[in-house]
PDB file of N, CA and C in Angstrom:
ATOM      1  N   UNK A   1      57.368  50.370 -23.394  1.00  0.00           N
ATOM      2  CA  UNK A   1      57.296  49.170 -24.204  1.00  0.00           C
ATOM      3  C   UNK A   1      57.141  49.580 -25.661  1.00  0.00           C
ATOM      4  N   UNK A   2      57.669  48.600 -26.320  1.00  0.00           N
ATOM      5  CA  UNK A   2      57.428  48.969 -27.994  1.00  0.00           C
ATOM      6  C   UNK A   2      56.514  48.660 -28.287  1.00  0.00           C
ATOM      7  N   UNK A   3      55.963  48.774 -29.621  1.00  0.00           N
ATOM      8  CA  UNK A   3      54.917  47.981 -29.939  1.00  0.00           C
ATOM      9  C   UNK A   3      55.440  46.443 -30.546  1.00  0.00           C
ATOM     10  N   UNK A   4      56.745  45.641 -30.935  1.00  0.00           N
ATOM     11  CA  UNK A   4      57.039  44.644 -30.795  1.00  0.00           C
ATOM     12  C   UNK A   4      56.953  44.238 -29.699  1.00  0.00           C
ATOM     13  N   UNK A   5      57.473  44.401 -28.396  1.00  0.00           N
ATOM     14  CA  UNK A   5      57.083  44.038 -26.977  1.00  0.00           C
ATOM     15  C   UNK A   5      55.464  43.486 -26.627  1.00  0.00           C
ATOM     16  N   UNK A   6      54.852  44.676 -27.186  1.00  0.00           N
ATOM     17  CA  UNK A   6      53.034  44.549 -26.845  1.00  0.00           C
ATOM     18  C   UNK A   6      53.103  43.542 -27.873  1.00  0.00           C
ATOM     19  N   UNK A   7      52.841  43.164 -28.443  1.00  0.00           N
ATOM     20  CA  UNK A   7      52.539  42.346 -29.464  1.00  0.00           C
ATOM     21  C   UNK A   7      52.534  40.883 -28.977  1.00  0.00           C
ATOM     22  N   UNK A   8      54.084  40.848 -28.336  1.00  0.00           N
ATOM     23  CA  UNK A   8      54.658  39.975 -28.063  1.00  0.00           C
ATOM     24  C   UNK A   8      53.800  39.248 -26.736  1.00  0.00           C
ATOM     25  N   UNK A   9      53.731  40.246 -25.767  1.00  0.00           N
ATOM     26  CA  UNK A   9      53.066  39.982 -25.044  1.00  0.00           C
ATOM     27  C   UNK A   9      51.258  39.728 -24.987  1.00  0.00           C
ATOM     28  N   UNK A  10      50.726  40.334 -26.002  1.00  0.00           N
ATOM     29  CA  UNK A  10      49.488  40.080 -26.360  1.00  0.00           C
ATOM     30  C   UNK A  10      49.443  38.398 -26.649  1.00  0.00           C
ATOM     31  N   UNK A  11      50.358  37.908 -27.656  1.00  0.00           N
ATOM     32  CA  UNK A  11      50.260  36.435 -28.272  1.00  0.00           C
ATOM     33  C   UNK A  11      50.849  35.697 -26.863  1.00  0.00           C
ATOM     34  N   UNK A  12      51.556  35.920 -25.567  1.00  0.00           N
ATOM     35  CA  UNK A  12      51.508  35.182 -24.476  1.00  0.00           C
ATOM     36  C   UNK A  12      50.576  35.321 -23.551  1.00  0.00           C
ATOM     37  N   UNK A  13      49.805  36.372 -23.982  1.00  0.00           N
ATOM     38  CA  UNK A  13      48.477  36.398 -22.839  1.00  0.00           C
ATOM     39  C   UNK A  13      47.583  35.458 -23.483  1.00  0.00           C
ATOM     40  N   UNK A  14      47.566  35.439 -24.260  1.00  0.00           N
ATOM     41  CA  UNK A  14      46.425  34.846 -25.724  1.00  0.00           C
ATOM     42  C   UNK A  14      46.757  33.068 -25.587  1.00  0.00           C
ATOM     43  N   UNK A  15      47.900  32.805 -25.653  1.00  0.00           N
ATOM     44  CA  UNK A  15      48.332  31.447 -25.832  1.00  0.00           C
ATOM     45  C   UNK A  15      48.013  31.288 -24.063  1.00  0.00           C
ATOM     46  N   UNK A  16      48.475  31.480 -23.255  1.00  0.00           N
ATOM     47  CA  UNK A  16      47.544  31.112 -21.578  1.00  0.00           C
ATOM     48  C   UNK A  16      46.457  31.291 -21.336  1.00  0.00           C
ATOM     49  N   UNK A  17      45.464  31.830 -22.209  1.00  0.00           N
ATOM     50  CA  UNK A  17      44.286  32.240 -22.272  1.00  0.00           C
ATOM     51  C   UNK A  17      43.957  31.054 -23.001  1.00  0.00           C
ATOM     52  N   UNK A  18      44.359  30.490 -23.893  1.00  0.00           N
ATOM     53  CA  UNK A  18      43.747  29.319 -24.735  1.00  0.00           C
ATOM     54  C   UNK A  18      44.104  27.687 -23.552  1.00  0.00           C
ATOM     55  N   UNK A  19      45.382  28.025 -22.749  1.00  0.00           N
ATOM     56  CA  UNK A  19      45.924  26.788 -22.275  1.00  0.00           C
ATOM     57  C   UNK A  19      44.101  26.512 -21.150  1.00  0.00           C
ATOM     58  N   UNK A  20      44.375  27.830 -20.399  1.00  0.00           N
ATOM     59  CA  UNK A  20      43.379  28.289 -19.334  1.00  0.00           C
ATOM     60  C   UNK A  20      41.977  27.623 -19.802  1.00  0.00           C
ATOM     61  N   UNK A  21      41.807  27.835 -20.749  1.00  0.00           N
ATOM     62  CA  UNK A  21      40.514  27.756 -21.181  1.00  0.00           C
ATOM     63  C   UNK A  21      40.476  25.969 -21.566  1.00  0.00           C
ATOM     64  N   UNK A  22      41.387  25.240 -22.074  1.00  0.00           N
ATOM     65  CA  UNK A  22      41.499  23.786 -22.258  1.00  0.00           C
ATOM     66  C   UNK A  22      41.476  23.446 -20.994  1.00  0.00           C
ATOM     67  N   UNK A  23      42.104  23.782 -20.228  1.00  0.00           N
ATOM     68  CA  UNK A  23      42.412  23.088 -18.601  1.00  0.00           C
ATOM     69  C   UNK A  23      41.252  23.645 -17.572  1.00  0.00           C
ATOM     70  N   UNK A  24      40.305  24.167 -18.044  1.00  0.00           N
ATOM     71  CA  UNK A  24      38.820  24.653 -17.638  1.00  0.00           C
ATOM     72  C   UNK A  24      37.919  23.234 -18.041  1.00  0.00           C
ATOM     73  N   UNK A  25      37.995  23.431 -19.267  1.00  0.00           N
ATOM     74  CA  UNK A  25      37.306  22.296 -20.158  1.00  0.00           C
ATOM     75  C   UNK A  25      37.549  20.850 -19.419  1.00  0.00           C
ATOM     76  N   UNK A  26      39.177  20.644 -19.358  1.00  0.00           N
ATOM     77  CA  UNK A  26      38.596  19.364 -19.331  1.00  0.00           C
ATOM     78  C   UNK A  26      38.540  18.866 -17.344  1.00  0.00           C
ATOM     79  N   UNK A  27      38.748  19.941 -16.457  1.00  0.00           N
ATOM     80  CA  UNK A  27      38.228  20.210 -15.350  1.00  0.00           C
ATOM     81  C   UNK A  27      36.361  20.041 -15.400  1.00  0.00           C
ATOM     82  N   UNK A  28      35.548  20.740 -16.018  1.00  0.00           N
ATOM     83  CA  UNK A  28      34.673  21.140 -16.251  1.00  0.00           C
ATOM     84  C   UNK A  28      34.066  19.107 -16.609  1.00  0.00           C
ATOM     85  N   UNK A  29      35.002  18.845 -17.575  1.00  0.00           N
ATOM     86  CA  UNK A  29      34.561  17.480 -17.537  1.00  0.00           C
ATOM     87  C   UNK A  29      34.812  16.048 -16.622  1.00  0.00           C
ATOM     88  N   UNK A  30      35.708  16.677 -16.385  1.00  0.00           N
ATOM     89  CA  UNK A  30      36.303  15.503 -14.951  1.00  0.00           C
ATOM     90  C   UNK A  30      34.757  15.608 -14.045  1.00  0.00           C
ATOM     91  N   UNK A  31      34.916  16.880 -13.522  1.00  0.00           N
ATOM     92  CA  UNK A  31      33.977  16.761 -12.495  1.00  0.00           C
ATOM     93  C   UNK A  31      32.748  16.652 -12.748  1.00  0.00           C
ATOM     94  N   UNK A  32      32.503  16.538 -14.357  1.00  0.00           N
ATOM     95  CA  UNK A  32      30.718  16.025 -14.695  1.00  0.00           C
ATOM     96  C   UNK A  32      31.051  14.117 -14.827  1.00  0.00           C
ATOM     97  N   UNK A  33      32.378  13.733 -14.847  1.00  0.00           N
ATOM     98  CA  UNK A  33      32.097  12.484 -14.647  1.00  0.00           C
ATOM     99  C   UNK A  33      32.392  11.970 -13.489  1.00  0.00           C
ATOM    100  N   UNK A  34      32.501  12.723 -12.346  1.00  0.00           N
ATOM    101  CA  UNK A  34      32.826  12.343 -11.201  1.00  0.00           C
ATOM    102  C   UNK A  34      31.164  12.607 -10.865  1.00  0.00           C
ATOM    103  N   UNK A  35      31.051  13.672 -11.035  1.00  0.00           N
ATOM    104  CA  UNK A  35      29.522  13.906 -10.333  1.00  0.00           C
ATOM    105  C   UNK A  35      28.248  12.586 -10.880  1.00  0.00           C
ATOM    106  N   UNK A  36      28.770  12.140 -12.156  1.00  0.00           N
ATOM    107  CA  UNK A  36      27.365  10.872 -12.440  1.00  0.00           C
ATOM    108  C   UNK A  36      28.112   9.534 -12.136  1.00  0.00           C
ATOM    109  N   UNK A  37      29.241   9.021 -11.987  1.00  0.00           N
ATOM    110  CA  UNK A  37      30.191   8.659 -11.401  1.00  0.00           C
ATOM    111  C   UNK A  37      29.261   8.131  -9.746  1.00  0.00           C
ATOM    112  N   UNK A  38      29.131   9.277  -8.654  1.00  0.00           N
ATOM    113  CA  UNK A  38      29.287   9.933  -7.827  1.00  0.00           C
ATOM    114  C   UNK A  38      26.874   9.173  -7.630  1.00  0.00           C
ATOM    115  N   UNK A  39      26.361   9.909  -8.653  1.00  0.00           N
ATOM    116  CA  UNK A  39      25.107   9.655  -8.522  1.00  0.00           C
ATOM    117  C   UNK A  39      25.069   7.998  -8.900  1.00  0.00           C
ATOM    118  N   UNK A  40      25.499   7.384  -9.473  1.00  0.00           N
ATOM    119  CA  UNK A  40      25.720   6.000  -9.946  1.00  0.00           C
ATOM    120  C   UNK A  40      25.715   5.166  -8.907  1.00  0.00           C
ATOM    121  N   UNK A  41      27.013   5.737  -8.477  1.00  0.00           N
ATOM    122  CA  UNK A  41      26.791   4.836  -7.085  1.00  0.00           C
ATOM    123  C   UNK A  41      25.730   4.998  -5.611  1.00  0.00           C
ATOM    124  N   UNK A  42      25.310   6.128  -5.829  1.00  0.00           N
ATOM    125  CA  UNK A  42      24.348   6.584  -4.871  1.00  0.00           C
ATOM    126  C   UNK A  42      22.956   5.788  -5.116  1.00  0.00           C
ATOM    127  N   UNK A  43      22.941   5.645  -6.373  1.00  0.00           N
ATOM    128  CA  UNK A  43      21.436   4.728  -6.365  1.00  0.00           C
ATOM    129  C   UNK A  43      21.654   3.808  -6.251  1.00  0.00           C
ATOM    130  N   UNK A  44      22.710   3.010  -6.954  1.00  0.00           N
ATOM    131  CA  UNK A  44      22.987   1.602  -6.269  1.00  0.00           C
ATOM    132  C   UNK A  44      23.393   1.348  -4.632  1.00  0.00           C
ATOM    133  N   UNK A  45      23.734   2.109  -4.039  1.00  0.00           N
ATOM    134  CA  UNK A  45      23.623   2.158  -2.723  1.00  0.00           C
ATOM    135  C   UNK A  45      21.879   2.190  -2.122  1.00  0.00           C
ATOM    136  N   UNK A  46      21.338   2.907  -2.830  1.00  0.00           N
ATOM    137  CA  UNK A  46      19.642   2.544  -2.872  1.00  0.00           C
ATOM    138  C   UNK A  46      19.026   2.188  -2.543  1.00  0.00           C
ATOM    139  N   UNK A  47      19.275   1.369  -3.969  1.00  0.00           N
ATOM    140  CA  UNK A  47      18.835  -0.153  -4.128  1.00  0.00           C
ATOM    141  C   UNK A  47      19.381  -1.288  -3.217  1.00  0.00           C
ATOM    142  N   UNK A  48      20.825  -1.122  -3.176  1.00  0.00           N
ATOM    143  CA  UNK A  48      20.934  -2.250  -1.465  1.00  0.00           C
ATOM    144  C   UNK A  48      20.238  -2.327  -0.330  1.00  0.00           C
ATOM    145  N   UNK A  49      20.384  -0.515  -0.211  1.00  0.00           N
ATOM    146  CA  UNK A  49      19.374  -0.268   0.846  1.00  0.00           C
ATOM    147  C   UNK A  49      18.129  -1.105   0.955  1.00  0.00           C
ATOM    148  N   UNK A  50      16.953  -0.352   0.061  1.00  0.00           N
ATOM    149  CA  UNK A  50      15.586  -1.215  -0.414  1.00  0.00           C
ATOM    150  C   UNK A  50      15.967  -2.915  -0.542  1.00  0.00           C
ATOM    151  N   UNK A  51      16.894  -3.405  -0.971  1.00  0.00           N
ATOM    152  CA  UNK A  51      16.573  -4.644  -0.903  1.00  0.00           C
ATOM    153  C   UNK A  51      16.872  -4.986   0.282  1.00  0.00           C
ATOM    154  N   UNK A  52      17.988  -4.920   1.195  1.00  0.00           N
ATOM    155  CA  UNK A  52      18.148  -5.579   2.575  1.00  0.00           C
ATOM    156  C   UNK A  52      17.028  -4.746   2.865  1.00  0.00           C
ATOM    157  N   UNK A  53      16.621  -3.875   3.390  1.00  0.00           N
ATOM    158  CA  UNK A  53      15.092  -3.776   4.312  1.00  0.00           C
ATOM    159  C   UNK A  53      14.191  -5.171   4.070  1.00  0.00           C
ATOM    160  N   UNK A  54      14.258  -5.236   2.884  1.00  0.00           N
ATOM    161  CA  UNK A  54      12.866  -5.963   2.035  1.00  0.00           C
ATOM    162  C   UNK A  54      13.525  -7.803   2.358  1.00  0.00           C
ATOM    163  N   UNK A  55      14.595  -7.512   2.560  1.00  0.00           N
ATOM    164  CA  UNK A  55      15.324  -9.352   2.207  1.00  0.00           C
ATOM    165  C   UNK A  55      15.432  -9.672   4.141  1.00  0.00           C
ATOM    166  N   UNK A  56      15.476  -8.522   4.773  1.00  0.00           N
ATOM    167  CA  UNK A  56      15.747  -8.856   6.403  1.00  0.00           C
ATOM    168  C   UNK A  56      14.901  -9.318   7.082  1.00  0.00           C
ATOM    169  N   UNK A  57      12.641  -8.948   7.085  1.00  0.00           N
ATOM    170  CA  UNK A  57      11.981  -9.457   7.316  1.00  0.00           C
ATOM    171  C   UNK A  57      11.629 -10.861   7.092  1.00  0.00           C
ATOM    172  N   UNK A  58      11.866 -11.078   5.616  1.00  0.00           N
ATOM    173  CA  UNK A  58      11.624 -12.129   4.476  1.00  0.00           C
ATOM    174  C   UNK A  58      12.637 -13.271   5.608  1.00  0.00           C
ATOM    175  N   UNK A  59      14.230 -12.873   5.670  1.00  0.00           N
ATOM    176  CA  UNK A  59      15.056 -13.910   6.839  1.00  0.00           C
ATOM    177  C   UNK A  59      14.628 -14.037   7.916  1.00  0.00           C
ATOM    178  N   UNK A  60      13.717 -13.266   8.766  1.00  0.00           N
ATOM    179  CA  UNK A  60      13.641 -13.333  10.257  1.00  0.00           C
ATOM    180  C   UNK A  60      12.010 -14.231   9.979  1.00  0.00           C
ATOM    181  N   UNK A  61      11.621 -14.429   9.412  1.00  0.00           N
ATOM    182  CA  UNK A  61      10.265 -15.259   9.105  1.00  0.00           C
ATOM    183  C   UNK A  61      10.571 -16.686   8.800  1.00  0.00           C
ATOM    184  N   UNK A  62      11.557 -16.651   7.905  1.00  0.00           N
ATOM    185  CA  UNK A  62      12.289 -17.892   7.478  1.00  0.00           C
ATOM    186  C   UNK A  62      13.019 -18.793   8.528  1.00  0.00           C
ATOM    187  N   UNK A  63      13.593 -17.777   9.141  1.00  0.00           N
ATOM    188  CA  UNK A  63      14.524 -18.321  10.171  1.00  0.00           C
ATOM    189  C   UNK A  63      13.752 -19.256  11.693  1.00  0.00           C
ATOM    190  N   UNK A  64      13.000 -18.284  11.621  1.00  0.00           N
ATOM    191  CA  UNK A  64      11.691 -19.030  12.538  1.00  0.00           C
ATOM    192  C   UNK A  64      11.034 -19.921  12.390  1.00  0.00           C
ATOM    193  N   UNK A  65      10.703 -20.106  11.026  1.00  0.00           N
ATOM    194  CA  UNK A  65      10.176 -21.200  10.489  1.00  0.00           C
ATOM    195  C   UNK A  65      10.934 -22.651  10.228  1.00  0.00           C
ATOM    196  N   UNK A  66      12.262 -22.191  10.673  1.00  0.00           N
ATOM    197  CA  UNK A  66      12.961 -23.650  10.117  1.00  0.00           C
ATOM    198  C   UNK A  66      14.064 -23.694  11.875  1.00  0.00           C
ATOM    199  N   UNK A  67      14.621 -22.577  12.111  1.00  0.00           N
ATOM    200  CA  UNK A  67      14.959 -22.912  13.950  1.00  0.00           C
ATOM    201  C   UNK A  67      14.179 -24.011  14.883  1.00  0.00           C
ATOM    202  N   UNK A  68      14.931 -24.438  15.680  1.00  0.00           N
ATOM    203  CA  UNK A  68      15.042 -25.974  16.247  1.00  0.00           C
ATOM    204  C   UNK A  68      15.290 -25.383  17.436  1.00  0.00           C
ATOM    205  N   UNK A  69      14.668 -25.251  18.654  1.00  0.00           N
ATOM    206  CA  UNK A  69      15.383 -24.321  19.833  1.00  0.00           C
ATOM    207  C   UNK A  69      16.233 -25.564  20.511  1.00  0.00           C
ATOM    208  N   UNK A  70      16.869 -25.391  21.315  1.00  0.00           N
ATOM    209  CA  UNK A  70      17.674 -26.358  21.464  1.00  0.00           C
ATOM    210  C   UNK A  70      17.332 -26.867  22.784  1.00  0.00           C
ATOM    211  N   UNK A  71      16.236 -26.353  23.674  1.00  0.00           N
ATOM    212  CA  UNK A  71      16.056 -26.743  24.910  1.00  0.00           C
ATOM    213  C   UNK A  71      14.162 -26.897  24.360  1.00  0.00           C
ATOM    214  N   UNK A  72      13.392 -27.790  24.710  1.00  0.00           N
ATOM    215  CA  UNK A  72      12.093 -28.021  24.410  1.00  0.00           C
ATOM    216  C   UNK A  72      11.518 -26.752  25.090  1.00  0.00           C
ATOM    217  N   UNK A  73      11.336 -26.668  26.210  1.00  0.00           N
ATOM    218  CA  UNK A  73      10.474 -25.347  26.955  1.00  0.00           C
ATOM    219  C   UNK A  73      10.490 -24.133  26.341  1.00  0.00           C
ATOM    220  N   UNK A  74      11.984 -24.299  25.588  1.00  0.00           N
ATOM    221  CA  UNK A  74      11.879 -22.806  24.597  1.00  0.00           C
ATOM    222  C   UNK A  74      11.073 -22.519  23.890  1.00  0.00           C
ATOM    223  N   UNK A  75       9.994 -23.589  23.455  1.00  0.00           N
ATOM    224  CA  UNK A  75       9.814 -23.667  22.302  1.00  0.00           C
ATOM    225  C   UNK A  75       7.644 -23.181  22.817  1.00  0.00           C
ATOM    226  N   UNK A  76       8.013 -23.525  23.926  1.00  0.00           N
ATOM    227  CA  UNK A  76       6.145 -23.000  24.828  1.00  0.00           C
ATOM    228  C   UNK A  76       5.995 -21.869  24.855  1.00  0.00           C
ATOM    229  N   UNK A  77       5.062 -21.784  24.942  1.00  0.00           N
ATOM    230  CA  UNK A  77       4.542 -20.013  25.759  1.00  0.00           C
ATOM    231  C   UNK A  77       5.053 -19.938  27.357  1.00  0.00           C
ATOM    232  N   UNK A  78       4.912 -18.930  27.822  1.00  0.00           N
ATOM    233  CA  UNK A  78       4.810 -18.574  28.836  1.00  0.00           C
ATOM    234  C   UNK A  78       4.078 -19.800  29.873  1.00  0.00           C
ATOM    235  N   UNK A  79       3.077 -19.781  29.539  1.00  0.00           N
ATOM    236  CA  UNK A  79       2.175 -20.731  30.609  1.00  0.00           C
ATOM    237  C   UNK A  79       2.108 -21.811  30.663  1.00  0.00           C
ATOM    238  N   UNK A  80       2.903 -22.349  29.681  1.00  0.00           N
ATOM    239  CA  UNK A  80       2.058 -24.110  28.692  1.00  0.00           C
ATOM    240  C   UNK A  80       3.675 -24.768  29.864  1.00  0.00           C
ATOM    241  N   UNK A  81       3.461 -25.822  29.728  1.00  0.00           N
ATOM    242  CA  UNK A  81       4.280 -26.552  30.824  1.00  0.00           C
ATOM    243  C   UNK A  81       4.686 -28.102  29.434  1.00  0.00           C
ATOM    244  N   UNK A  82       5.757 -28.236  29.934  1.00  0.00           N
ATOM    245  CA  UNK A  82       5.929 -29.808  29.400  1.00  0.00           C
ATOM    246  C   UNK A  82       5.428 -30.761  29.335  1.00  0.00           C
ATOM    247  N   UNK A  83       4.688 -31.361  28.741  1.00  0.00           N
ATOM    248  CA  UNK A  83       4.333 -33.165  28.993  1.00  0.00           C
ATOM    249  C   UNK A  83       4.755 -34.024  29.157  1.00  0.00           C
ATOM    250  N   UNK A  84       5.096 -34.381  30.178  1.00  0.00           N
ATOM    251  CA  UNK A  84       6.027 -36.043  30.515  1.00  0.00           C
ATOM    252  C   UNK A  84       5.425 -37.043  29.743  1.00  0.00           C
ATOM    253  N   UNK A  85       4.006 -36.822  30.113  1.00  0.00           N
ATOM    254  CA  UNK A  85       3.109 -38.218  28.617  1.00  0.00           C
ATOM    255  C   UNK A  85       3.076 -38.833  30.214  1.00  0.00           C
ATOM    256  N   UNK A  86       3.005 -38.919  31.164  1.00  0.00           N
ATOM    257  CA  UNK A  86       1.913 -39.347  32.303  1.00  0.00           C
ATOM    258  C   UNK A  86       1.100 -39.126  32.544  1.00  0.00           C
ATOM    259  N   UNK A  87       0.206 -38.154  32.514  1.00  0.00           N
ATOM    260  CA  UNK A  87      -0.994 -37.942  32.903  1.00  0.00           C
ATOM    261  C   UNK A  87      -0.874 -37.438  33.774  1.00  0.00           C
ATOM    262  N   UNK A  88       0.143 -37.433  35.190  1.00  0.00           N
ATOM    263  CA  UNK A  88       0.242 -37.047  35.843  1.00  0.00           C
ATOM    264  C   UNK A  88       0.293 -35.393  36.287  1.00  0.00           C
ATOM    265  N   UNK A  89      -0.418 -34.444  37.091  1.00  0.00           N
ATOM    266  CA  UNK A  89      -0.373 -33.542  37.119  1.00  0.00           C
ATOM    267  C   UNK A  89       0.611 -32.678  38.468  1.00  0.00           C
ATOM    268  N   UNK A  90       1.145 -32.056  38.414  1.00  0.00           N
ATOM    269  CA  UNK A  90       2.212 -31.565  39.717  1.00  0.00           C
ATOM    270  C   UNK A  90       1.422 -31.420  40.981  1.00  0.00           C
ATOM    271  N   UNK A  91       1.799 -32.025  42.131  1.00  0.00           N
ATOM    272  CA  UNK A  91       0.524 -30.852  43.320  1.00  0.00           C
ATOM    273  C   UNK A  91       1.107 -29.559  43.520  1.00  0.00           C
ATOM    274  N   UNK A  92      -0.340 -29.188  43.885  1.00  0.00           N
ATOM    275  CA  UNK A  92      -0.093 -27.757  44.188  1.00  0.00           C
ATOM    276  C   UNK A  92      -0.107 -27.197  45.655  1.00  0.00           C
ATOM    277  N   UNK A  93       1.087 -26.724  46.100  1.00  0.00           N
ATOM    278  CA  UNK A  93       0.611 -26.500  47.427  1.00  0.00           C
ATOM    279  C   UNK A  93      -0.714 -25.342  48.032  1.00  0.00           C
ATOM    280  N   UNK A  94      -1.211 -25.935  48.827  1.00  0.00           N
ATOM    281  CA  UNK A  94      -2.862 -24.835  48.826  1.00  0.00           C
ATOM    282  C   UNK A  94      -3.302 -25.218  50.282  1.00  0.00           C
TER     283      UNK A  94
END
């Protein structure tokens, strides 16, 4: 090689060395705005989280409080029986 050749080739290593180094850069920045990008949505995912936990009890309290069961007995315990409003009590066989 000559030394025009080297030369030549020095200023094309040099000029891909500068491209290299821009296309680093703005790599280097893509992926810092992907990465807060990336955390952004992770806390707002969060925060949905924390609030439905916090908003799901709050509905199942509510919901109870204003539900209408649709059959009366639903609405007893275990043991408690209906009132006809007679007075009347069932016999028992014994």
């Amino acid at each position: 090689m000559t030394a025009g050749d080297l030369v030549s080739r020095f200023q094309q290593i040099a000029t891909q060395s500068e491209v290299l180094k821009a296309s680093m850069a703005h790599i280097t920045e893509e992926n810092r705005l992907l990465g807060q990008e990336q955390s952004d949505i992770s806390l707002v995912l969060s925060f949905l989280r924390t609030f439905e936990a916090r908003r799901q009890p709050a509905e199942a309290v509510h919901s109870r409080d204003t539900t209408v069961p649709a059959c009366p007995s639903l609405a007893l315990g275990d043991d408690e029986q209906p009132d006809s409003g007679s007075g009347v009590q069932p016999e028992e066989d014994g």
